[in-house]
Protein backbone atom coordinates (compact mmCIF):
# COMPACT_ATOMS: atom_id res chain seq x y z
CA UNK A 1 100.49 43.51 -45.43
CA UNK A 2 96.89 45.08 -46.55
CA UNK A 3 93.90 43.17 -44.89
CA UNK A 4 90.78 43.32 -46.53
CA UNK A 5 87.51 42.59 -45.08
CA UNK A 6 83.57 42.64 -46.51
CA UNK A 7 81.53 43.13 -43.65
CA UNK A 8 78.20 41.83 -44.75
CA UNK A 9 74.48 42.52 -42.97
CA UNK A 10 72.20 39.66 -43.01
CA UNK A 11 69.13 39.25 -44.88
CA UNK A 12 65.42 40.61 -43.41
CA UNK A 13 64.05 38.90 -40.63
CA UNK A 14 61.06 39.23 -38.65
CA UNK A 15 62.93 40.73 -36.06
CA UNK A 16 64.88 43.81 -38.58
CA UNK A 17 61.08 44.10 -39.91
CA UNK A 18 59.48 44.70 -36.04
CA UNK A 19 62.52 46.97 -35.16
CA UNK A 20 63.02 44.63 -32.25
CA UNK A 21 65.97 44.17 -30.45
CA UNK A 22 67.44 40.51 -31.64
CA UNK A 23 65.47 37.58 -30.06
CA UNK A 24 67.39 35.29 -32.28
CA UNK A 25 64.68 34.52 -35.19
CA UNK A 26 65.62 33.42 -37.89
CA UNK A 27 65.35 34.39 -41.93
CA UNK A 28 61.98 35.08 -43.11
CA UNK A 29 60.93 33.78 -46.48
CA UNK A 30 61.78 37.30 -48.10
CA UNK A 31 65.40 36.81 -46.84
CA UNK A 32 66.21 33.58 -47.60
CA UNK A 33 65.11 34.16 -51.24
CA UNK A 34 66.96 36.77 -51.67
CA UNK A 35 70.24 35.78 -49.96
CA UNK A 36 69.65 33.02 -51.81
CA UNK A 37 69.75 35.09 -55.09
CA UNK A 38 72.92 37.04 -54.26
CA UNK A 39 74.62 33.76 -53.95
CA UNK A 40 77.46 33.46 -56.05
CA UNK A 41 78.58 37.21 -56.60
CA UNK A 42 80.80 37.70 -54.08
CA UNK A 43 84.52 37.44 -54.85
CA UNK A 44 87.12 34.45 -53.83
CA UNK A 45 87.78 34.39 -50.23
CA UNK A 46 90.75 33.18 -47.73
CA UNK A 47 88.46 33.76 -44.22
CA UNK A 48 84.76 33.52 -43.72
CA UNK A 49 83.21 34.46 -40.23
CA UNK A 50 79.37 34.52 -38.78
CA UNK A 51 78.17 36.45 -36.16
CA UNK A 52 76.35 33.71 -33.97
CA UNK A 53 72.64 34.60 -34.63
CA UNK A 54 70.65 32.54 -36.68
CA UNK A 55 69.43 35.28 -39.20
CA UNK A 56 73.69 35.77 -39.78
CA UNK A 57 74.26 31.52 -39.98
CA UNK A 58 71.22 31.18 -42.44
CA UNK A 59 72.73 34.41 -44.61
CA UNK A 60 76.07 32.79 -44.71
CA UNK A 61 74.63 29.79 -45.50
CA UNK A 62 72.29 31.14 -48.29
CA UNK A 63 75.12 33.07 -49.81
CA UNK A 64 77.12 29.69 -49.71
CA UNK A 65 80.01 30.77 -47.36
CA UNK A 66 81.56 28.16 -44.89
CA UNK A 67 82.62 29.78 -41.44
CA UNK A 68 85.84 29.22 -40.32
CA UNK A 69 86.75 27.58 -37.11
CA UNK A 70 86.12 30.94 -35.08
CA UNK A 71 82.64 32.76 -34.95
CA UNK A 72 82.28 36.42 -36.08
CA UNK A 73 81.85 38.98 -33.44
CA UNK A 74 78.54 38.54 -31.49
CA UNK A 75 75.88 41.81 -32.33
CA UNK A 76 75.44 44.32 -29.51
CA UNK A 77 74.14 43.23 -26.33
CA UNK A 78 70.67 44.40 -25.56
CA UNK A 79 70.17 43.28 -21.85
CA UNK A 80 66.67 43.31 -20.68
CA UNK A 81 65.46 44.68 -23.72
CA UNK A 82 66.58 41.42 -25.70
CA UNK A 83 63.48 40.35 -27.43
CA UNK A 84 61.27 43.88 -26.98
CA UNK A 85 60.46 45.87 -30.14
CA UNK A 86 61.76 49.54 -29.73
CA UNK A 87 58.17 50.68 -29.82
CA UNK A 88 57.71 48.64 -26.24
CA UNK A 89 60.95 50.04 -24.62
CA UNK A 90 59.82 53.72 -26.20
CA UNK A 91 56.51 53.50 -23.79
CA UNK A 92 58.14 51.30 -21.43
CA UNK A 93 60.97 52.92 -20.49
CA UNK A 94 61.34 56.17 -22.53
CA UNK A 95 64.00 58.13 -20.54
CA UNK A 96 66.25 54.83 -20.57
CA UNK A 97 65.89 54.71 -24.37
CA UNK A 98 66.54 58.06 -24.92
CA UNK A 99 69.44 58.10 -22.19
CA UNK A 100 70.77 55.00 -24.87
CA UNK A 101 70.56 56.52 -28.37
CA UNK A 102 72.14 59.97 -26.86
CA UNK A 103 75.22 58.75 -25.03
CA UNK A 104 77.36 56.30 -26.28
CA UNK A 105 78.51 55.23 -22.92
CA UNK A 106 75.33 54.75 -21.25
CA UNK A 107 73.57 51.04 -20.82
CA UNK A 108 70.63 51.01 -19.04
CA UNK A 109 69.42 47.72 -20.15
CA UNK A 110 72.18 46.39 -18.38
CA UNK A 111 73.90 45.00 -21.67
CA UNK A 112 76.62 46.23 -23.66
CA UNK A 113 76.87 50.43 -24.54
CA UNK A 114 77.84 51.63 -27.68
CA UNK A 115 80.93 52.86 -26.45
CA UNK A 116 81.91 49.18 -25.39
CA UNK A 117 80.89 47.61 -28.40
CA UNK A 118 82.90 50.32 -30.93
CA UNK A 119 85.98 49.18 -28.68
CA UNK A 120 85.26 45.51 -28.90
CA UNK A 121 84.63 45.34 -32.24
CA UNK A 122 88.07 47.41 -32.79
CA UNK A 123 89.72 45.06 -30.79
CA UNK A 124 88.61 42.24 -33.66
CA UNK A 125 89.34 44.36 -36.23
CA UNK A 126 93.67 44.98 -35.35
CA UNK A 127 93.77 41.20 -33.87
CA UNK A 128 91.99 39.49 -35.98
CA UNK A 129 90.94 40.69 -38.94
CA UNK A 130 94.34 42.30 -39.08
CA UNK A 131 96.40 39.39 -39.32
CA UNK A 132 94.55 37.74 -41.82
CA UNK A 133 96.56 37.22 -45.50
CA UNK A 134 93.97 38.02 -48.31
CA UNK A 135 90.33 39.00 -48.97
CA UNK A 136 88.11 37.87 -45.79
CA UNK A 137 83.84 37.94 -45.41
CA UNK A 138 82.46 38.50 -42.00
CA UNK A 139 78.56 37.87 -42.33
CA UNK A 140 77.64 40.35 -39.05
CA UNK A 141 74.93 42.08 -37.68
CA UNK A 142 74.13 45.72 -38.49
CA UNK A 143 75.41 47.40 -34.93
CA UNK A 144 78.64 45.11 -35.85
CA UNK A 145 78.96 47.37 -39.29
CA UNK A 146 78.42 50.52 -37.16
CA UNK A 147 80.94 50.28 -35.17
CA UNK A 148 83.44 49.25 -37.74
CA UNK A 149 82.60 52.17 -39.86
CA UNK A 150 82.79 54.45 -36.42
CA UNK A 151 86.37 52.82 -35.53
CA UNK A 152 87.83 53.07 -38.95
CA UNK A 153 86.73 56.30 -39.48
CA UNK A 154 87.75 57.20 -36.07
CA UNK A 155 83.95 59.26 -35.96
CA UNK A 156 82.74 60.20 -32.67
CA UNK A 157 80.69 57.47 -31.12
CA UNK A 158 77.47 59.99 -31.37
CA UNK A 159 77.33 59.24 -35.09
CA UNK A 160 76.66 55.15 -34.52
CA UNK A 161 72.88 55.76 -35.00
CA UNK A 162 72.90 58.34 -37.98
CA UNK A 163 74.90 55.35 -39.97
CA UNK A 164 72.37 52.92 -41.74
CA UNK A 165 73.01 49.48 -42.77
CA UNK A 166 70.60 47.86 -44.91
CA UNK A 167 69.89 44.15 -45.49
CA UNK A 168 72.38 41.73 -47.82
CA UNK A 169 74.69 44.97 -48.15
CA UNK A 170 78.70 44.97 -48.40
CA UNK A 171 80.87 47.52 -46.74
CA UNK A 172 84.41 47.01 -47.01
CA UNK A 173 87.68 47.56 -44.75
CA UNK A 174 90.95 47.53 -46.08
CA UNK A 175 94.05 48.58 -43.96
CA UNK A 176 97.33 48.09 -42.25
CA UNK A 177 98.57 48.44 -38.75
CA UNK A 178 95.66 49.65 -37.08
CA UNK A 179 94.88 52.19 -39.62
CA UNK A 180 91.51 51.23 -42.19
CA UNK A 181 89.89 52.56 -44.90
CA UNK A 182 86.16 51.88 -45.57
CA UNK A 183 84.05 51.56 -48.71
CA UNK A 184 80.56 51.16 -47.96
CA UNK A 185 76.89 50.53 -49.53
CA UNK A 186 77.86 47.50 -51.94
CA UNK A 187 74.28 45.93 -52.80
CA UNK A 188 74.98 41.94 -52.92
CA UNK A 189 74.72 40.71 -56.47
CA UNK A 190 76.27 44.13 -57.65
CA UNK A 191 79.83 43.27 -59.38
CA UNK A 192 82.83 43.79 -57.15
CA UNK A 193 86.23 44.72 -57.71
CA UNK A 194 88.43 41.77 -57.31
């Protein structure tokens, strides 16, 4: 059995404008339009998660998807930084930062590394994901998409930062036991293949 999967980013918010790690806002005006807009275009579904943020409930929302009875997997967990905007942390704490983009198993916020979160995520992928019969959505943050992509691709962890996942964009997972191919940079409200 083939499991397929769009992994969705949600729409602009304050937060993705400020380059601040999530504080839980919400949609900005911009966002909501145009989630809004792509509403619609994506193809039939059997599964629908949401990351629990309110900028990924207000995207599913907008593009008209009802979550199942299970949330999507949570973003990455930014500790003490939670709320900061990556210009802050840079003066703040600069070595700490740089200690965090550079090694994927490093957490000096005292949250979640990226290392952790690739194998979490991977973990929702093969249990989850994988035993689910037909097309699913899972409306997620970006960091959620990284280490998807990373895991799939089985890249090295030190390539979660060079991988960039814009607003109200697509990328897709299809696979079978534990092994998944990815197709990535669908624009919503660009035709897919059904």
């Amino acid at each position: 059995m083939t499991s397929r999967v769009m992994l969705i980013s949600p729409a602009i918010s304050a937060a993705l404008r400020e380059a601040r790690f999530d504080d839980s806002c919400p949609l900005d005006a911009s966002g909501l339009r145009l989630a809004r807009a792509a509403a619609g275009t994506l193809p039939a579904v059997s599964t629908v998660w949401v990351s629990p943020t309110p900028r990924c409930r207000e995207t599913a929302r907008a593009l008209g998807l009802d979550a199942g009875p299970g949330p999507g997997p949570a973003g990455m967990d930014a500790g003490r930084w939670r709320g900061a905007t990556l210009a802050e942390v840079t003066e703040k704490e600069p070595e700490a930062l740089a200690q965090w983009l550079t090694d994927p198993q490093s957490a000096p916020h005292g949250g979640e590394s990226v290392h952790a979160l690739c194998d979490r995520i991977a973990r929702w992928l093969d249990e989850t994901v994988g035993q689910v019969t037909g097309r699913a959505v899972a409306v997620v943050e970006p960091e959620v998409v990284r280490a998807a992509t990373i895991r799939a691709l089985g890249a090295p962890e030190s390539a979660f930062w060079r991988i960039d996942v814009p607003p109200l964009t697509a990328t897709e997972l299809s696979g079978r036991a534990g092994r998944w191919n990815v197709r990535v940079g669908g624009q919503l409200g660009a035709p897919h293949d059904t």
